[in-house]
Protein backbone atom coordinates (compact mmCIF):
# COMPACT_ATOMS: atom_id res chain seq x y z
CA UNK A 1 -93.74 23.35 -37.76
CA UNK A 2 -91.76 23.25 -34.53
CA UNK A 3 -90.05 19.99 -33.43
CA UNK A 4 -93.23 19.21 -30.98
CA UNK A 5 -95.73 19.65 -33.99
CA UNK A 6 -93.13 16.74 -36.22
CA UNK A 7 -93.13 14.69 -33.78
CA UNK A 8 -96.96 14.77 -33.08
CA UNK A 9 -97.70 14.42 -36.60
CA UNK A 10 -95.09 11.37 -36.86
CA UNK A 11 -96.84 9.73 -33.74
CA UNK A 12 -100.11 10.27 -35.19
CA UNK A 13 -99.16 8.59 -38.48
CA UNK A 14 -97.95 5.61 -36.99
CA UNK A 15 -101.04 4.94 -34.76
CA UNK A 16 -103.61 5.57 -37.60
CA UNK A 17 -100.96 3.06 -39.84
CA UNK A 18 -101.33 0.42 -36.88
CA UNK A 19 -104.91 0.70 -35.86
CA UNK A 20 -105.64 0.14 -39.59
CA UNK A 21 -103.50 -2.77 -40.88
CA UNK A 22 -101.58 -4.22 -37.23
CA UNK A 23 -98.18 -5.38 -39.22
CA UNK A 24 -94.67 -5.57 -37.89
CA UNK A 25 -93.81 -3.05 -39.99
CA UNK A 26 -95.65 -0.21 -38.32
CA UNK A 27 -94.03 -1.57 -35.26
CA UNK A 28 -90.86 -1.74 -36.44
CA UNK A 29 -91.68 2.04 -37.11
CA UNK A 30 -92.61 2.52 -33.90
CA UNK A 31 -89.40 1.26 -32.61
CA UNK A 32 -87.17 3.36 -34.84
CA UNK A 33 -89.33 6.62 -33.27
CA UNK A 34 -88.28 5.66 -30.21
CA UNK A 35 -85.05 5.67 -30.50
CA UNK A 36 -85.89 9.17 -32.00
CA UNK A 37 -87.45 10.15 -29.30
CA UNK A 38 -84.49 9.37 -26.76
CA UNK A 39 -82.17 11.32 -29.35
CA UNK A 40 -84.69 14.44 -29.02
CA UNK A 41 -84.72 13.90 -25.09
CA UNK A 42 -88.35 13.92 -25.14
CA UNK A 43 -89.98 12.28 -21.63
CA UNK A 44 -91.80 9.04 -21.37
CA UNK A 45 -94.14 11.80 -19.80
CA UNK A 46 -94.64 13.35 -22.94
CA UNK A 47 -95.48 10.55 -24.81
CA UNK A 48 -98.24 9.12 -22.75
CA UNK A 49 -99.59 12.93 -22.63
CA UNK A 50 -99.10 13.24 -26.88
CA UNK A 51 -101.00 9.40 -26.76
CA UNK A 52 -103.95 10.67 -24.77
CA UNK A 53 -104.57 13.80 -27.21
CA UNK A 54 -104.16 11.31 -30.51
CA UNK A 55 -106.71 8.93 -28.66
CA UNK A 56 -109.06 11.61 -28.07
CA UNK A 57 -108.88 13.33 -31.23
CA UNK A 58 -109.08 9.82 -32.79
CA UNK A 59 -111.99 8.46 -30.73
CA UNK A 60 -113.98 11.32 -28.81
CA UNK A 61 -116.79 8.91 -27.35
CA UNK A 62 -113.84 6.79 -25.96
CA UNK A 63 -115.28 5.89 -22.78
CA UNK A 64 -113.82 8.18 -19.78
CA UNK A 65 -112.69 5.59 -17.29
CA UNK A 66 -110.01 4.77 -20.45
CA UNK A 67 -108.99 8.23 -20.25
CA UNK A 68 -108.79 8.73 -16.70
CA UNK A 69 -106.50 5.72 -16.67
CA UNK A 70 -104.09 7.47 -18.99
CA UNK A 71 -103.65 9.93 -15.76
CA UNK A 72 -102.67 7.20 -13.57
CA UNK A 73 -100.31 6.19 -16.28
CA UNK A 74 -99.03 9.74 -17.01
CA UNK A 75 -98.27 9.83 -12.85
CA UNK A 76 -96.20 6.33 -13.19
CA UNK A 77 -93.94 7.84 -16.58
CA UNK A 78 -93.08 10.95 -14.52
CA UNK A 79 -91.23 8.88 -11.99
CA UNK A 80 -89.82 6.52 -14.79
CA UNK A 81 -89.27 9.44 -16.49
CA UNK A 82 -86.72 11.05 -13.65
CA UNK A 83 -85.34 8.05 -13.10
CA UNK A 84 -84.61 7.63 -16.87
CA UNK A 85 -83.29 11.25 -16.51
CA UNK A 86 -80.88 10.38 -13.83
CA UNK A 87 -79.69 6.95 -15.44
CA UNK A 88 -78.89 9.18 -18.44
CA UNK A 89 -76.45 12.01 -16.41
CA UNK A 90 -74.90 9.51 -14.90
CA UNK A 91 -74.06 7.20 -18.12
CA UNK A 92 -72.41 10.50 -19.85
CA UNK A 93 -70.45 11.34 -16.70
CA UNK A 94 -69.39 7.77 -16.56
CA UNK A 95 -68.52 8.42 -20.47
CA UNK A 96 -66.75 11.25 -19.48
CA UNK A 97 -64.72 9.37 -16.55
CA UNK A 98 -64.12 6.88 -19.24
CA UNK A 99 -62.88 9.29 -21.85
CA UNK A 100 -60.45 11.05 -19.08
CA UNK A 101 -59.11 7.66 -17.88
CA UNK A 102 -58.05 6.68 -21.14
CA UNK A 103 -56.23 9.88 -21.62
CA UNK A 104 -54.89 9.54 -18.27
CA UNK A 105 -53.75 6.21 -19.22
CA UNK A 106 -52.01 7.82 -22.49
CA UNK A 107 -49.98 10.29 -20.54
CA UNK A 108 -48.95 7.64 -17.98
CA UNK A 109 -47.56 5.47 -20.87
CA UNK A 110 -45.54 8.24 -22.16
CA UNK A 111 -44.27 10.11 -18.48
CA UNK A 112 -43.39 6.11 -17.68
CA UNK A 113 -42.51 4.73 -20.75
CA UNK A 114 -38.67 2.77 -20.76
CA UNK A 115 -36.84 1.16 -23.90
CA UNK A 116 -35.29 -2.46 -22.99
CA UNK A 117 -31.93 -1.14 -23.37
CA UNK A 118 -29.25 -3.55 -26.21
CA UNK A 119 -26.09 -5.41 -24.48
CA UNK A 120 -23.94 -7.62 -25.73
CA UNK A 121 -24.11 -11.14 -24.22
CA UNK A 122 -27.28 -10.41 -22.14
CA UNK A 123 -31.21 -10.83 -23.64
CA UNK A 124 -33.67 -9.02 -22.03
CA UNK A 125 -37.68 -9.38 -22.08
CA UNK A 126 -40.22 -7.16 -20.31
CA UNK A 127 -43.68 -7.05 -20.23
CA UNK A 128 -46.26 -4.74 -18.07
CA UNK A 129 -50.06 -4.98 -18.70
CA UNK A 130 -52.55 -3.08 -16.34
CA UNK A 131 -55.37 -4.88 -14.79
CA UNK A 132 -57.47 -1.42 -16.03
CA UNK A 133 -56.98 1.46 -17.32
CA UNK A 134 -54.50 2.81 -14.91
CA UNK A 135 -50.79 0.91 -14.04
CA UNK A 136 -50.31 0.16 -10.39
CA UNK A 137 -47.02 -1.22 -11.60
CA UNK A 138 -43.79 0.09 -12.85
CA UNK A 139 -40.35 -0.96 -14.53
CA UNK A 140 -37.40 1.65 -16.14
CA UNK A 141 -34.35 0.57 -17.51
CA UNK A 142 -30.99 2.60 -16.98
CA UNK A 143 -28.16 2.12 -19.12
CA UNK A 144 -25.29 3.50 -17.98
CA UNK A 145 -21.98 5.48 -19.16
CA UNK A 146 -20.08 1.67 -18.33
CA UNK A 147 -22.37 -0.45 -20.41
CA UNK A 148 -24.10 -1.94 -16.51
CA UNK A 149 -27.97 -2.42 -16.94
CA UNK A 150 -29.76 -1.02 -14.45
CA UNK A 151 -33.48 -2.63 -13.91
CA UNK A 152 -36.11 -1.12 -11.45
CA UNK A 153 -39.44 -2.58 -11.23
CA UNK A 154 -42.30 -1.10 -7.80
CA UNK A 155 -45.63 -1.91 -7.33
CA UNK A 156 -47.84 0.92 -5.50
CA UNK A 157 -49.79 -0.40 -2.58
CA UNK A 158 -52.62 2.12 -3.70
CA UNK A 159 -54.33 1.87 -7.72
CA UNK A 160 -55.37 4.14 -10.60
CA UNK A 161 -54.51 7.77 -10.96
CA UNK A 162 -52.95 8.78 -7.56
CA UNK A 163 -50.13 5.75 -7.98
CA UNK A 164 -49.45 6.94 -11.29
CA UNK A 165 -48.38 9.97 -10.20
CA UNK A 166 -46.81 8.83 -7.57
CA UNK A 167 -44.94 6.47 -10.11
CA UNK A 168 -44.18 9.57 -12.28
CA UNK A 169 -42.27 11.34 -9.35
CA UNK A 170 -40.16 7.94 -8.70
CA UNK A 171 -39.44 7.87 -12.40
CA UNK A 172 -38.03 11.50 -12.42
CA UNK A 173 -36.15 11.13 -9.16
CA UNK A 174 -34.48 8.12 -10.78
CA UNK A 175 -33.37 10.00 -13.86
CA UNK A 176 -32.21 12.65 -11.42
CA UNK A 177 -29.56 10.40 -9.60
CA UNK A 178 -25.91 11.19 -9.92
CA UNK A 179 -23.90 8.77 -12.08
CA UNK A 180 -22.23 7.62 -8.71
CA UNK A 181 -25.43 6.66 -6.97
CA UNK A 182 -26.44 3.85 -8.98
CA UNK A 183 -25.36 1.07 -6.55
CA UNK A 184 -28.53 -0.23 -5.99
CA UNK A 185 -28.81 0.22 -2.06
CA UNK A 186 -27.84 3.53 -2.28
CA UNK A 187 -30.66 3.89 -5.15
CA UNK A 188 -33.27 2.68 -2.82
CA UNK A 189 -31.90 4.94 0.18
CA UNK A 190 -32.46 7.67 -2.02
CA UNK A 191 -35.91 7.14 -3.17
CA UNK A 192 -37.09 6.32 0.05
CA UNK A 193 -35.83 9.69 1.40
CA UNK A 194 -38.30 11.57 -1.56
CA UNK A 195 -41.54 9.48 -1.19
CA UNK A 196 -41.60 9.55 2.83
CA UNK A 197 -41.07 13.28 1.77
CA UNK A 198 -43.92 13.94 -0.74
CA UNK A 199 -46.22 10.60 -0.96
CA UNK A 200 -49.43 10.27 0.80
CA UNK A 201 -48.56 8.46 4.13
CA UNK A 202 -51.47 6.08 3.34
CA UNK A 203 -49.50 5.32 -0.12
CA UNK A 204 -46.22 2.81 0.13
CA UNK A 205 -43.52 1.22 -2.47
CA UNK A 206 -42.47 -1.89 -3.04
CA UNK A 207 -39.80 -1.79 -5.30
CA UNK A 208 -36.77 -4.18 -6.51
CA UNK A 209 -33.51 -2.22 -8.10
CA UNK A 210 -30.26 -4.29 -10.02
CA UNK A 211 -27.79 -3.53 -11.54
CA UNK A 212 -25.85 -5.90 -13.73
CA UNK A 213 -22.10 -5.23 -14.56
CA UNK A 214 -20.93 -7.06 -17.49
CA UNK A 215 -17.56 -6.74 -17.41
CA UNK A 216 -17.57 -9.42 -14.87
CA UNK A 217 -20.89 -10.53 -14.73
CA UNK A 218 -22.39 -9.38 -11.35
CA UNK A 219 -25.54 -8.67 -10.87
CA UNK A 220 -25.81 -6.61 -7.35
CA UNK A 221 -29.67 -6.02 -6.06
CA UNK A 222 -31.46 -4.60 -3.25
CA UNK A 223 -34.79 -4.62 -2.49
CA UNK A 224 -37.62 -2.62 -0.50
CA UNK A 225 -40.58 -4.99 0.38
CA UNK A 226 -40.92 -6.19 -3.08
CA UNK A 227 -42.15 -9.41 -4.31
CA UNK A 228 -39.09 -11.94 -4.50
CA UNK A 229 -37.78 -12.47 -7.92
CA UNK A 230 -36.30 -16.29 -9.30
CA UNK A 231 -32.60 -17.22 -10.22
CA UNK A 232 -32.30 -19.95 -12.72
CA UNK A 233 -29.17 -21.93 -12.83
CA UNK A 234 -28.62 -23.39 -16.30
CA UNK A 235 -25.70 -25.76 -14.95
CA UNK A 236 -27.95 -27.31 -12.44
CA UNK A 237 -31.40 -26.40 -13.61
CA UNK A 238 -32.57 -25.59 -10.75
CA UNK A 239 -34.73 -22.46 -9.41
CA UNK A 240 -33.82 -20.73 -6.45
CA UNK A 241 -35.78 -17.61 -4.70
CA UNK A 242 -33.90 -14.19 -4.95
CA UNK A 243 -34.56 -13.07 -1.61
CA UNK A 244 -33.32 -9.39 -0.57
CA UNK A 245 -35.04 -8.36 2.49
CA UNK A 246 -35.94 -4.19 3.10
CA UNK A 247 -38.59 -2.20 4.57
CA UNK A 248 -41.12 -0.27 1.79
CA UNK A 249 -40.41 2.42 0.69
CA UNK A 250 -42.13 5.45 2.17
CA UNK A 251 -42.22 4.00 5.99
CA UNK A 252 -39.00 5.53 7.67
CA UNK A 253 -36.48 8.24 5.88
CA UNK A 254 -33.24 7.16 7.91
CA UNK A 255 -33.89 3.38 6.31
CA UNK A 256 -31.04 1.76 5.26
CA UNK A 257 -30.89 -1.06 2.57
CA UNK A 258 -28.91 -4.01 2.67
CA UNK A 259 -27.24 -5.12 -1.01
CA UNK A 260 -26.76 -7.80 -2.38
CA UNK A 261 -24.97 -9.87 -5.19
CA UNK A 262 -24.72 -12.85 -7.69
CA UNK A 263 -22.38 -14.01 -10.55
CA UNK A 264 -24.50 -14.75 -13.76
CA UNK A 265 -23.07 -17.67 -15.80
CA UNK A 266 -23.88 -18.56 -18.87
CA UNK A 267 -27.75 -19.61 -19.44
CA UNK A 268 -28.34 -18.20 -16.38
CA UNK A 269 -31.52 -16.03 -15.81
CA UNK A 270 -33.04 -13.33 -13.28
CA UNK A 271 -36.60 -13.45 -13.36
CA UNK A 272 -38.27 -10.24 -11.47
CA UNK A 273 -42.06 -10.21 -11.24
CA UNK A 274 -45.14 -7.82 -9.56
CA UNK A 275 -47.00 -9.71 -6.95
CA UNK A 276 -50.18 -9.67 -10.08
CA UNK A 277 -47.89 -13.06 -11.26
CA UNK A 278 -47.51 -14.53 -8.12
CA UNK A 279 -51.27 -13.94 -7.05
CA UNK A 280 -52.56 -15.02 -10.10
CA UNK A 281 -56.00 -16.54 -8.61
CA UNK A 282 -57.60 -19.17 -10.67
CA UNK A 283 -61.00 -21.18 -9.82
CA UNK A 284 -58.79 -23.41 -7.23
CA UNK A 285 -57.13 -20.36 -5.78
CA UNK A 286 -53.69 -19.13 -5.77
CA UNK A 287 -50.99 -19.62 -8.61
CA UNK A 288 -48.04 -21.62 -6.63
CA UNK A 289 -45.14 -20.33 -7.19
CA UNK A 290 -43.89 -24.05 -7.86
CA UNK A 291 -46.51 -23.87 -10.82
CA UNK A 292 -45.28 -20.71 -11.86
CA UNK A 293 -41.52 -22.10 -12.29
CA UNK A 294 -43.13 -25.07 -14.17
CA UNK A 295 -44.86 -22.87 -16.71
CA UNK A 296 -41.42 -20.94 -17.10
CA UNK A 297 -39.77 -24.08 -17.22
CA UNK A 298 -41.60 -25.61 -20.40
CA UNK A 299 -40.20 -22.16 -22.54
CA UNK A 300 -36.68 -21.66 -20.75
CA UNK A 301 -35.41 -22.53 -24.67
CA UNK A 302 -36.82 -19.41 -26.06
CA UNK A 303 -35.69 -15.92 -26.28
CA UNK A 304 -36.60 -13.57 -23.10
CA UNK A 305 -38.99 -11.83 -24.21
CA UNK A 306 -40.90 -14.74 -26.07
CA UNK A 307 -40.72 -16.03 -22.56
CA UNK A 308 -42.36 -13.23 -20.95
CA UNK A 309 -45.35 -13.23 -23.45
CA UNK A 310 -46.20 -16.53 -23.28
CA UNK A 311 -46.54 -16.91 -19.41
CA UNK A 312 -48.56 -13.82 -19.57
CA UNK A 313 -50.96 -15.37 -22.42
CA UNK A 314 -50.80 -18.53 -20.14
CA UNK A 315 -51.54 -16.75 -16.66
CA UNK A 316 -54.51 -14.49 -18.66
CA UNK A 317 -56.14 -17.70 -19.84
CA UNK A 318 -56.18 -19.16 -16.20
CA UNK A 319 -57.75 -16.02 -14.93
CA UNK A 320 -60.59 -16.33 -17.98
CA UNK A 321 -58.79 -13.55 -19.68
CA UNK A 322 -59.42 -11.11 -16.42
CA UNK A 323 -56.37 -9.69 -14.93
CA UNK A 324 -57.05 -9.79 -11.33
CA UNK A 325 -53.92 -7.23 -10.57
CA UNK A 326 -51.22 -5.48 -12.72
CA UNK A 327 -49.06 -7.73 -14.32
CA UNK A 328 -45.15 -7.07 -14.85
CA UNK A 329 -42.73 -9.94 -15.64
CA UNK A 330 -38.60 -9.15 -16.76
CA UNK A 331 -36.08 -11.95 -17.49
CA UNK A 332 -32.57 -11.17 -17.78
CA UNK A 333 -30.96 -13.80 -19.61
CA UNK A 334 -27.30 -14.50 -19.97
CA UNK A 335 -26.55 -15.71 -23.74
CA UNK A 336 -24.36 -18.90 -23.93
């Protein structure tokens, strides 16, 4: 018997069960053979058609307007049926998309993937969680032949897989920097030179570059458009913006950044951020940035990167556990 004939004869068993006893447990049958049915990719068509046979084979004097009405019936299923049909392609391509994104997502972490580099005197946290699948934001730790940390962190004006390939080639034209480049204006000059090169006019940069020396505790910046870190001055308490102004990167080759510099006592901390903390948008709208230093405030006692995890966990639950935008937060903490 071919796979028609089976599923005739199951359809047929089923009605005769129902018409003869009505329980719940022929309908529950009924409701497993549909999900049968969907598996076998038979139409909605096809089962109003199959019904109409069983009914007439059942009940031959059934009167004939009942039967003719079966034809207006079968007419409505073939439309339900396409559009069933069409629902169906489109959930396994979105399956698909899904499936490739993830992968996509996979490579990304591994092209982009940093380790917080170990220095004496100096406590580093990081923390970088996409809003989906795909990171709009990046951060890559360099540390160097003379012990200096150097910190990046960019933010694509542009989202899923397009930015992270565009973060991919920043990443490898980093790594590809002579030793004697790392001052981080000259960084920025650099990178700017390749994106305005080989990145989609439409796509721009934002990125922040340091460098901290600690042999006598400098840490020199520069900055391209990017969201303006904090400094935190243990002596006085006080928060202060880190403000570095530069065009983006991408805009004009011959772009020249200006750099810039701070001594970093003890207790002392550089918080750098992607604009996803600062526009952290809760029910009464914007995150202030004076809020923001209040909710660092209450763990400035902790270890950096206990610091960074809790005001993400603190920003997700404002946001109802939906990031809004890509989220990157890095403290550099000077140990007493």
């Amino acid at each position: 018997m071919d796979l028609r004939g089976k599923m005739e004869e199951k359809y047929r068993n089923i009605i005769i069960d129902y018409l003869r006893d009505q329980s719940e447990q022929t309908l529950y049958q009924g409701q497993k053979f549909s999900r049968e049915l969907i598996e076998k990719k038979i139409s909605p068509e096809e089962i109003v058609s199959l019904h109409k046979g069983l009914l007439l084979d059942l009940y031959p004097n059934v009167p004939e307007s009942v039967i003719h009405s079966f034809d207006v019936l079968l007419e409505v299923m073939v439309g339900y049926g396409l559009a069933y049909r069409e629902h169906q392609s489109l959930r396994n391509k979105q399956m698909e998309f899904r499936t490739e994104m993830e992968i996509a997502a996979n490579v990304q972490q591994t092209l982009l993937g940093t380790s917080i580099p170990v220095v004496e005197g100096l406590d580093i946290g990081a923390i970088s969680v996409p809003a989906r699948h795909m990171n709009g934001d990046y951060f890559h730790f360099v540390l160097d032949d003379h012990q200096c940390v150097n910190v990046a962190i960019a933010d694509v004006i542009g989202k899923g897989i397009p930015a992270a390939l565009c973060m991919s080639m920043i990443k490898y034209a980093m790594d590809s920097l002579p030793e004697n480049r790392h001052a981080p204006h000259m960084v920025l000059e650099s990178l700017n030179r390749v994106v305005e090169q080989n990145v989609d006019p439409s796509m721009f940069i934002t990125m922040f570059y340091g460098m901290y020396n600690p042999s006598n505790h400098i840490f020199y910046y520069s900055s391209a458009g990017h969201e303006p870190g904090f400094y935190y001055d243990a002596q006085t308490g006080g928060f202060s913006e880190m403000e570095a102004k530069g065009l983006l990167l991408g805009i004009d080759k011959k772009t020249k950044y200006q750099q810039y510099e701070r001594e970093v006592h003890p207790g002392d901390m550089i918080i750098l951020m992607s604009d996803g903390v600062t526009e952290c948008r809760t029910e009464e709208g914007f995150l202030e940035r004076d809020a923001l230093i209040s909710n660092i405030r209450k763990y400035i006692h902790l270890d950096a990167q206990t610091i960074v995890n809790n005001i993400y966990k603190d920003l997700e639950r404002l946001q109802d556990f939906q990031l809004r935008d890509d989220f990157t937060l890095i403290i550099l903490k000077r140990n007493v």
